[in-house]
PDB file of N, CA and C in Angstrom:
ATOM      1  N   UNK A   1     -90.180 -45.397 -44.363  1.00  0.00           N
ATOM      2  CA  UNK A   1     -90.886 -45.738 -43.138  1.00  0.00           C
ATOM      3  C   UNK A   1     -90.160 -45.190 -41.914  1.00  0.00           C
ATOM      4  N   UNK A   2     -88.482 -44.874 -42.003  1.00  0.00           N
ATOM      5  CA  UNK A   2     -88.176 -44.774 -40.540  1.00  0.00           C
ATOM      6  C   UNK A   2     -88.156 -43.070 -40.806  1.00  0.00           C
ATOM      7  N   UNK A   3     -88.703 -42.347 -41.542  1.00  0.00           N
ATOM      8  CA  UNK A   3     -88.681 -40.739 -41.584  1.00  0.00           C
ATOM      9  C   UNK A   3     -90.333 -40.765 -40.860  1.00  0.00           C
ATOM     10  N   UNK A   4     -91.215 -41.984 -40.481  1.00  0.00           N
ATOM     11  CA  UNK A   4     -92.261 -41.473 -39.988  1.00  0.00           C
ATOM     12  C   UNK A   4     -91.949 -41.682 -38.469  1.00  0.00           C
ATOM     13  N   UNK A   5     -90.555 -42.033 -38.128  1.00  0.00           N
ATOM     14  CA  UNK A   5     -90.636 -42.224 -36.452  1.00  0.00           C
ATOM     15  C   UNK A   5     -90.213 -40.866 -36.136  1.00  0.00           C
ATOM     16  N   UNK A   6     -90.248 -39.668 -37.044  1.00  0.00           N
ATOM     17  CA  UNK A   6     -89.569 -37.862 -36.310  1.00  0.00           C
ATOM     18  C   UNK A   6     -90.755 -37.298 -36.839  1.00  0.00           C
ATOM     19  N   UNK A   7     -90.796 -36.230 -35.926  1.00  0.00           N
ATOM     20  CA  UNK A   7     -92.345 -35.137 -36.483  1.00  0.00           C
ATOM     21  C   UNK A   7     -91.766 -33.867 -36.921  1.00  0.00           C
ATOM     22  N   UNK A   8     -92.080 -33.415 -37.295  1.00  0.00           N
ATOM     23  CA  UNK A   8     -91.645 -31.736 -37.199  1.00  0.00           C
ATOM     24  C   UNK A   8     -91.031 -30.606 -35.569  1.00  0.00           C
ATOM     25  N   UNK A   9     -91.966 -31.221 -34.584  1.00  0.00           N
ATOM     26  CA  UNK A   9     -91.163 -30.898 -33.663  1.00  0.00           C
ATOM     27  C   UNK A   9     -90.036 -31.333 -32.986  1.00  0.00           C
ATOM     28  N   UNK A  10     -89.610 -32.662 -33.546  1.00  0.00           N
ATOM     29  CA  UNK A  10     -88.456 -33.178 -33.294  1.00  0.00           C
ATOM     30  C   UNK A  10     -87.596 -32.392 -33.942  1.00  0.00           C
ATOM     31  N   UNK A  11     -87.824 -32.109 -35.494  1.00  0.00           N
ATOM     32  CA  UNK A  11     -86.715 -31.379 -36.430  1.00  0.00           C
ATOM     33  C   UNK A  11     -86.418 -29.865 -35.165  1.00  0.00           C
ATOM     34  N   UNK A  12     -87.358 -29.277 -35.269  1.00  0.00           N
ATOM     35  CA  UNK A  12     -86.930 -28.114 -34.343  1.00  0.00           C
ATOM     36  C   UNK A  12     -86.674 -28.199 -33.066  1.00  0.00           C
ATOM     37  N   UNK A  13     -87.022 -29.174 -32.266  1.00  0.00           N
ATOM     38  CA  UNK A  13     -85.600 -29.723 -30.929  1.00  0.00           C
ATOM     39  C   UNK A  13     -84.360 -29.816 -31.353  1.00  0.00           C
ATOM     40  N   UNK A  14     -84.382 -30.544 -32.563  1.00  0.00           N
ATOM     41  CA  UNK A  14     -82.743 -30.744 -32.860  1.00  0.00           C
ATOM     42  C   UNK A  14     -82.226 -29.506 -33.184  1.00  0.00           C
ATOM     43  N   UNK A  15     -82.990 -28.691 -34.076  1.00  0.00           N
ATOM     44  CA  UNK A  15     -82.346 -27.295 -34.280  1.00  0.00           C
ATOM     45  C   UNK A  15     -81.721 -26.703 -33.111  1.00  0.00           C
ATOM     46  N   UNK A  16     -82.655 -26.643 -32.156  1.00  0.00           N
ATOM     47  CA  UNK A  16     -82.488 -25.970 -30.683  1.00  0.00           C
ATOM     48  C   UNK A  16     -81.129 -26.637 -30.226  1.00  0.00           C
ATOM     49  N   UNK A  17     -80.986 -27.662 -30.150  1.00  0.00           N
ATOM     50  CA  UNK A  17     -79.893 -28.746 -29.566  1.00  0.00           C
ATOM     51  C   UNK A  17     -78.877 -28.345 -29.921  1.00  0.00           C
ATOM     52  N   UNK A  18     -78.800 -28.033 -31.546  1.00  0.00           N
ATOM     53  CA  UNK A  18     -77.735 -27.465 -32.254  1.00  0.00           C
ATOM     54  C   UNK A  18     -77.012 -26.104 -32.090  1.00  0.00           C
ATOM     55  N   UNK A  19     -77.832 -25.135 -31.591  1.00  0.00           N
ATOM     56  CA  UNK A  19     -78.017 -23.977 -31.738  1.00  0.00           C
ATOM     57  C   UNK A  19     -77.426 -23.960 -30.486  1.00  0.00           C
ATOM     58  N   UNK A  20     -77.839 -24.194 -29.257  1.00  0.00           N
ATOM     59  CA  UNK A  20     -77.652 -24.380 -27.979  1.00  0.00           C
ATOM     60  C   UNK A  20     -76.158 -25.146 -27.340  1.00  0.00           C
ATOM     61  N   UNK A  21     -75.879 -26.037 -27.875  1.00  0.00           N
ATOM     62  CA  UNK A  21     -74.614 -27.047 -27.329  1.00  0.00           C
ATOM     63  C   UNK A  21     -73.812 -27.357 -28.429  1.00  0.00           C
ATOM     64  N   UNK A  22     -73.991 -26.684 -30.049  1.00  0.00           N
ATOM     65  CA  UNK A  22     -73.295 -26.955 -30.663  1.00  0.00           C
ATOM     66  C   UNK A  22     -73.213 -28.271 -30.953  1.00  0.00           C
ATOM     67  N   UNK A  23     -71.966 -29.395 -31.087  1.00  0.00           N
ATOM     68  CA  UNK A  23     -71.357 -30.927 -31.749  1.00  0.00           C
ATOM     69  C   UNK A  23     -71.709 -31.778 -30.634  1.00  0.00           C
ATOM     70  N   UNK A  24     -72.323 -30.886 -29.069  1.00  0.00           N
ATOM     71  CA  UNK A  24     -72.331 -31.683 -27.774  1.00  0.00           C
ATOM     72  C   UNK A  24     -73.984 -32.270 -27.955  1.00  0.00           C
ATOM     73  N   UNK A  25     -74.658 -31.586 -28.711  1.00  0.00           N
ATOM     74  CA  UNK A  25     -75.975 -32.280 -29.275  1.00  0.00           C
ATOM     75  C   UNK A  25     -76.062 -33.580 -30.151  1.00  0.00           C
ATOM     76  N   UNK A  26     -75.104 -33.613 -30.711  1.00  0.00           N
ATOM     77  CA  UNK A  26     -75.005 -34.932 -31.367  1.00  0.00           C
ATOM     78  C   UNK A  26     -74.969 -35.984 -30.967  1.00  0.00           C
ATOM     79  N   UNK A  27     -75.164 -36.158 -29.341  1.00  0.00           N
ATOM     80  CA  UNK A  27     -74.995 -37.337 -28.782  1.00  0.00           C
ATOM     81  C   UNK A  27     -76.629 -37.539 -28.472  1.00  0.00           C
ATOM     82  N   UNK A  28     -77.348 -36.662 -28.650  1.00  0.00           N
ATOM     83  CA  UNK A  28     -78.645 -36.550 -28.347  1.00  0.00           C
ATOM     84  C   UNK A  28     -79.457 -37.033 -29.746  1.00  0.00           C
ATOM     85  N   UNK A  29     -79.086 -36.830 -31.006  1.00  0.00           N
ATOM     86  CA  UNK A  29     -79.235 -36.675 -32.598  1.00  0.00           C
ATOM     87  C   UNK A  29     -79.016 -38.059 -33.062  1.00  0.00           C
ATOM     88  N   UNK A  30     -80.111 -38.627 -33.076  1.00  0.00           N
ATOM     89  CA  UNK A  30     -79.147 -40.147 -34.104  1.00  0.00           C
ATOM     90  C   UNK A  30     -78.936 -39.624 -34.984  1.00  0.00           C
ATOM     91  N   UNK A  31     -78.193 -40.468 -35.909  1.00  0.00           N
ATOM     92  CA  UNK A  31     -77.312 -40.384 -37.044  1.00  0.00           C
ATOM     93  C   UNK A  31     -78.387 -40.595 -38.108  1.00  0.00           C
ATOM     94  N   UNK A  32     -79.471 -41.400 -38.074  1.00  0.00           N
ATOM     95  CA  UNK A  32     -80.209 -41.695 -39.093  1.00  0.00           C
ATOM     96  C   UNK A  32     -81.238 -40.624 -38.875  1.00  0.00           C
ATOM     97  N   UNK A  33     -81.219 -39.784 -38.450  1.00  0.00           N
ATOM     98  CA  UNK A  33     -82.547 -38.619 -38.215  1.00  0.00           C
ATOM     99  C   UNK A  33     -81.729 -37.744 -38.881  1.00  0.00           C
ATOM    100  N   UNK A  34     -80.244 -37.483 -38.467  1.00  0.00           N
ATOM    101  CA  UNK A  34     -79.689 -36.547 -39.111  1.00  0.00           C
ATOM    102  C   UNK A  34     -79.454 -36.971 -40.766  1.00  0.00           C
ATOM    103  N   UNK A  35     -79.654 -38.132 -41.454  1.00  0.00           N
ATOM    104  CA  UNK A  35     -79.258 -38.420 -42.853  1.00  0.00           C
ATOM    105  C   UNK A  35     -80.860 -37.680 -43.418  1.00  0.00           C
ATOM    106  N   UNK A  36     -81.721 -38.053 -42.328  1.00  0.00           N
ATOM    107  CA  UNK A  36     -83.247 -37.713 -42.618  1.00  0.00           C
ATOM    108  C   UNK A  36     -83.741 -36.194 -42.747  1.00  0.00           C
ATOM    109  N   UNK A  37     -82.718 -35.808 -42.438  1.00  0.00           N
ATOM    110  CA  UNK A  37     -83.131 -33.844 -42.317  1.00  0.00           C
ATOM    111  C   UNK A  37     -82.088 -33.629 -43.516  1.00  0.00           C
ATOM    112  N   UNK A  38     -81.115 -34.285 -43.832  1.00  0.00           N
ATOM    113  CA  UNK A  38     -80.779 -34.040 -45.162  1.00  0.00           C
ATOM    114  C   UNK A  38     -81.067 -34.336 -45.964  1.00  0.00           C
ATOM    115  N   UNK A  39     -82.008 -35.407 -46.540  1.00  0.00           N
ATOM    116  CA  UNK A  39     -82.706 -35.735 -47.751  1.00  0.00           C
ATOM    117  C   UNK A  39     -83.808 -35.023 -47.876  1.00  0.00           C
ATOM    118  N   UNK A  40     -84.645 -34.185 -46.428  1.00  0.00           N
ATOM    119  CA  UNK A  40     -86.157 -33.452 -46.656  1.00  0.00           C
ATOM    120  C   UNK A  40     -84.874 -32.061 -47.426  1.00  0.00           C
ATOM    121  N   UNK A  41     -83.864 -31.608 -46.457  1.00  0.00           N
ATOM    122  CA  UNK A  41     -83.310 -30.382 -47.231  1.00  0.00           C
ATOM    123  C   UNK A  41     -82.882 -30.063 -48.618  1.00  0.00           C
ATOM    124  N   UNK A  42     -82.607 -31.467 -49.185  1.00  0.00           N
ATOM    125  CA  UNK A  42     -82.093 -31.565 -50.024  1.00  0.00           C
ATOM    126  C   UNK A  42     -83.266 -31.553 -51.475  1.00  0.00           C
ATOM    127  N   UNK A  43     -84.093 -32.445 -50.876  1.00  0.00           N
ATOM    128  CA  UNK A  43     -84.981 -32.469 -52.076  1.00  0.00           C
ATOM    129  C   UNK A  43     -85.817 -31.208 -51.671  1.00  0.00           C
ATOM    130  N   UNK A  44     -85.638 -30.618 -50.718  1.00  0.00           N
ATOM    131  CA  UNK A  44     -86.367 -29.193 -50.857  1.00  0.00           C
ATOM    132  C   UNK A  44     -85.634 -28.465 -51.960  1.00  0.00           C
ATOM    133  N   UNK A  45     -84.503 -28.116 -51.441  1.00  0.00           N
ATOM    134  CA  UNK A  45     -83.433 -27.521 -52.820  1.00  0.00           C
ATOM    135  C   UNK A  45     -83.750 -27.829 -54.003  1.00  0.00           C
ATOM    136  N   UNK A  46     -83.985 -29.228 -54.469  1.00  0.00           N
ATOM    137  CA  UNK A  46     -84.398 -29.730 -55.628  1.00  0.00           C
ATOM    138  C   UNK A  46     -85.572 -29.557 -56.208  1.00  0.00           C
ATOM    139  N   UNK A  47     -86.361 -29.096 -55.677  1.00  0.00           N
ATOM    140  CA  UNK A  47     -87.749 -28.884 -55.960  1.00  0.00           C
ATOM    141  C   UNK A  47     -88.225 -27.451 -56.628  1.00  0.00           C
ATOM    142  N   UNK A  48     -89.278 -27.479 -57.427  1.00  0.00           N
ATOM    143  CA  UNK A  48     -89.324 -26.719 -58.603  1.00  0.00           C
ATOM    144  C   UNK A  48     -90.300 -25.567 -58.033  1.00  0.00           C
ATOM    145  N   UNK A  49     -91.320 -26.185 -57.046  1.00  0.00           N
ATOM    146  CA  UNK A  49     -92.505 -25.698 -56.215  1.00  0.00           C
ATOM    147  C   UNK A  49     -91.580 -24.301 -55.323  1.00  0.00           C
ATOM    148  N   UNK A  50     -92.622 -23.153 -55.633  1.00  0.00           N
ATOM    149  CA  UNK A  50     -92.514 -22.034 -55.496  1.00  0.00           C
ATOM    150  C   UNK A  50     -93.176 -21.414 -54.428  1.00  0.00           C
ATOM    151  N   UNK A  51     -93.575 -22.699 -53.105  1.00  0.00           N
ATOM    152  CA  UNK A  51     -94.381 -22.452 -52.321  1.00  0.00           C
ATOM    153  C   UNK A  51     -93.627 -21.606 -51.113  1.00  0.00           C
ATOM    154  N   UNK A  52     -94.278 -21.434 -50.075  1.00  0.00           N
ATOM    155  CA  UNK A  52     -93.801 -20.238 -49.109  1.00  0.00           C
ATOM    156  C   UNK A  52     -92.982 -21.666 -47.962  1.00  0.00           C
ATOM    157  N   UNK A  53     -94.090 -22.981 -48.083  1.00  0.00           N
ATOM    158  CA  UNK A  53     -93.573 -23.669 -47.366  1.00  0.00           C
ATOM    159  C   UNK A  53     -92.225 -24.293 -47.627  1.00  0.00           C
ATOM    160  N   UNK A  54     -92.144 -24.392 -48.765  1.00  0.00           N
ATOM    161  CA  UNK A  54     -90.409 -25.002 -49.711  1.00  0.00           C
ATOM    162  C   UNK A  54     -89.584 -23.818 -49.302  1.00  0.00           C
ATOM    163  N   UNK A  55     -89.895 -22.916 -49.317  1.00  0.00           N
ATOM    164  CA  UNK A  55     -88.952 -21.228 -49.322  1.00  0.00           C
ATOM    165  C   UNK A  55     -88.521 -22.015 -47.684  1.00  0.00           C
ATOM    166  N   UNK A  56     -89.458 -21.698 -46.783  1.00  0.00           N
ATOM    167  CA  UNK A  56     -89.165 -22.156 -45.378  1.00  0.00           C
ATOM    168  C   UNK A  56     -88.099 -22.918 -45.156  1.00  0.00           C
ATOM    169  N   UNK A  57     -88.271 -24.082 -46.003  1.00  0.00           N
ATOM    170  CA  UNK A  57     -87.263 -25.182 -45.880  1.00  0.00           C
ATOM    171  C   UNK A  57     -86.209 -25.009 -45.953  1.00  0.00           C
ATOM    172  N   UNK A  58     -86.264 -24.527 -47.119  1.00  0.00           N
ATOM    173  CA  UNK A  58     -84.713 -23.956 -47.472  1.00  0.00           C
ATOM    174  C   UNK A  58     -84.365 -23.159 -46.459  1.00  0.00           C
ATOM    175  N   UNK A  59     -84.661 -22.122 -46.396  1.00  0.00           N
ATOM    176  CA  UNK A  59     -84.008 -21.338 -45.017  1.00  0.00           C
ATOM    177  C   UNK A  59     -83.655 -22.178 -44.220  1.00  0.00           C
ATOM    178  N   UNK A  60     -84.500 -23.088 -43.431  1.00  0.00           N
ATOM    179  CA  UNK A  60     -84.386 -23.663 -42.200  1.00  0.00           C
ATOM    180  C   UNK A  60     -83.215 -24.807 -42.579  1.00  0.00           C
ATOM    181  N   UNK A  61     -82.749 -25.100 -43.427  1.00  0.00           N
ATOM    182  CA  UNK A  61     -82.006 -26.624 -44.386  1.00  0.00           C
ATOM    183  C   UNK A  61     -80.937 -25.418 -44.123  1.00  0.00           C
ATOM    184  N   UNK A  62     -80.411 -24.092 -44.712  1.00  0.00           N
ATOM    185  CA  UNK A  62     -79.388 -23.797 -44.573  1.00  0.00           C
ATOM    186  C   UNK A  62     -78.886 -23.544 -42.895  1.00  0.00           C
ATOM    187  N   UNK A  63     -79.813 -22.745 -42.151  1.00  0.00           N
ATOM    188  CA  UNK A  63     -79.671 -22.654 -40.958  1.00  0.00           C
ATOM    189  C   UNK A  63     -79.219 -23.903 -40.277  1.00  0.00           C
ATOM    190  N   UNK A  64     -79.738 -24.960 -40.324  1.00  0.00           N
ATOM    191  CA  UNK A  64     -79.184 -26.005 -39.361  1.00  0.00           C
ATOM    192  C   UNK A  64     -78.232 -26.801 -40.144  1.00  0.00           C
ATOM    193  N   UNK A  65     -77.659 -26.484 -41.140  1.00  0.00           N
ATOM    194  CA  UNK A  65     -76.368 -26.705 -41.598  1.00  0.00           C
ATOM    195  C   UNK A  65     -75.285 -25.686 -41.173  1.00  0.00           C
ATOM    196  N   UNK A  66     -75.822 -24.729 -41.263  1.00  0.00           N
ATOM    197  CA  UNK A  66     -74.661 -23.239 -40.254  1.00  0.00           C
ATOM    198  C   UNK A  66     -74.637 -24.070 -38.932  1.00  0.00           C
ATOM    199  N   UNK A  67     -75.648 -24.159 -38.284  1.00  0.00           N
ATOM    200  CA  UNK A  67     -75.651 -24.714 -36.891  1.00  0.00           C
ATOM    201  C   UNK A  67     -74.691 -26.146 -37.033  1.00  0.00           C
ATOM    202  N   UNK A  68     -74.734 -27.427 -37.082  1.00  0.00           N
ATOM    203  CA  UNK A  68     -74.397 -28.290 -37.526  1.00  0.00           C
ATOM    204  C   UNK A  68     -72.582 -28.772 -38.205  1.00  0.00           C
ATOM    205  N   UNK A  69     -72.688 -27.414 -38.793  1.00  0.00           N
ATOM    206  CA  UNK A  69     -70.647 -27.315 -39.374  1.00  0.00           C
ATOM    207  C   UNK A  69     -70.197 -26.150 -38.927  1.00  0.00           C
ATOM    208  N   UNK A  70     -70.743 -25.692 -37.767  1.00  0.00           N
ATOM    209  CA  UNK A  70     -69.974 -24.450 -37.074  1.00  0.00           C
ATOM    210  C   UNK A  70     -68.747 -24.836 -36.646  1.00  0.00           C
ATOM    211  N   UNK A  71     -68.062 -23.803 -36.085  1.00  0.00           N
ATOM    212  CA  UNK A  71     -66.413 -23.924 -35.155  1.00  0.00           C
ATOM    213  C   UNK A  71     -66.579 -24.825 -34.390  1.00  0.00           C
ATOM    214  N   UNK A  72     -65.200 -25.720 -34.232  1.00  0.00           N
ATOM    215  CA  UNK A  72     -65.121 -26.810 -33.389  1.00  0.00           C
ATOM    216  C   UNK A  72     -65.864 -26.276 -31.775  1.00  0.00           C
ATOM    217  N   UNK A  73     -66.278 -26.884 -31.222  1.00  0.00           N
ATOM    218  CA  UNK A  73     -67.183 -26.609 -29.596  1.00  0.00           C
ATOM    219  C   UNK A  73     -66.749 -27.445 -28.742  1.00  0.00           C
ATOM    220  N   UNK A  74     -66.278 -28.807 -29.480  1.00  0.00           N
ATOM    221  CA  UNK A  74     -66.472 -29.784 -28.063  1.00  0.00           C
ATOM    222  C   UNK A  74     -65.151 -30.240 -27.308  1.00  0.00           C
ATOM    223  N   UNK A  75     -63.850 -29.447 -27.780  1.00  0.00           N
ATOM    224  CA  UNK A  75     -63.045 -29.754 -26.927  1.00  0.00           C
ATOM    225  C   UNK A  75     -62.488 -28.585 -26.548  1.00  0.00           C
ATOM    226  N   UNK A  76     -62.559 -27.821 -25.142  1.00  0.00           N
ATOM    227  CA  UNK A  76     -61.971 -26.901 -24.631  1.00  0.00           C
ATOM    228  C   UNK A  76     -61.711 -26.676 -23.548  1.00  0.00           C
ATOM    229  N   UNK A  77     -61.315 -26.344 -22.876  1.00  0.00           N
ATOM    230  CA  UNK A  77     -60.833 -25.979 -21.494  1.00  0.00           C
ATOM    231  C   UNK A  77     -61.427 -24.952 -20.752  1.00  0.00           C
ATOM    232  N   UNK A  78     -61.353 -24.989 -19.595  1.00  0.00           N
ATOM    233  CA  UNK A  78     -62.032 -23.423 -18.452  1.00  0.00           C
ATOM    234  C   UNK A  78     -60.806 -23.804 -17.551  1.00  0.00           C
TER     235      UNK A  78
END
């Protein structure tokens, strides 16, 4: 029930968030949306279906894991 309070365009804000500010997005990201983009990625991985939309997933499941465990961002100096 609480994977029906995010839509699909939430998933790709957060991508953006990620992509954009790096670990400084995470303050924007609950924690339970983020357990929630790993169980759709995960059981995408798991899945036997040979569809174009599962293919998608996967891509997009590895991408915002690149995004997500990139180089430290949030403590640096100017």
């Amino acid at each position: 029930e609480e994977m029906n309070q995010w839509t699909g365009f939430d998933l790709i804000l957060d991508l953006y968030r990620l992509h954009y500010s790096g670990s400084l997005a995470l303050r924007l990201i609950p924690a339970n949306r983020l357990q929630h983009y790993e169980q759709v990625f995960q059981a995408a991985n798991r899945s036997q279906e040979s569809s174009e939309f599962i293919r998608q997933l996967r891509d997009l499941g590895v991408i915002f894991h690149c995004f997500l465990n990139g180089k430290a961002d949030a403590d640096f100096e100017l």
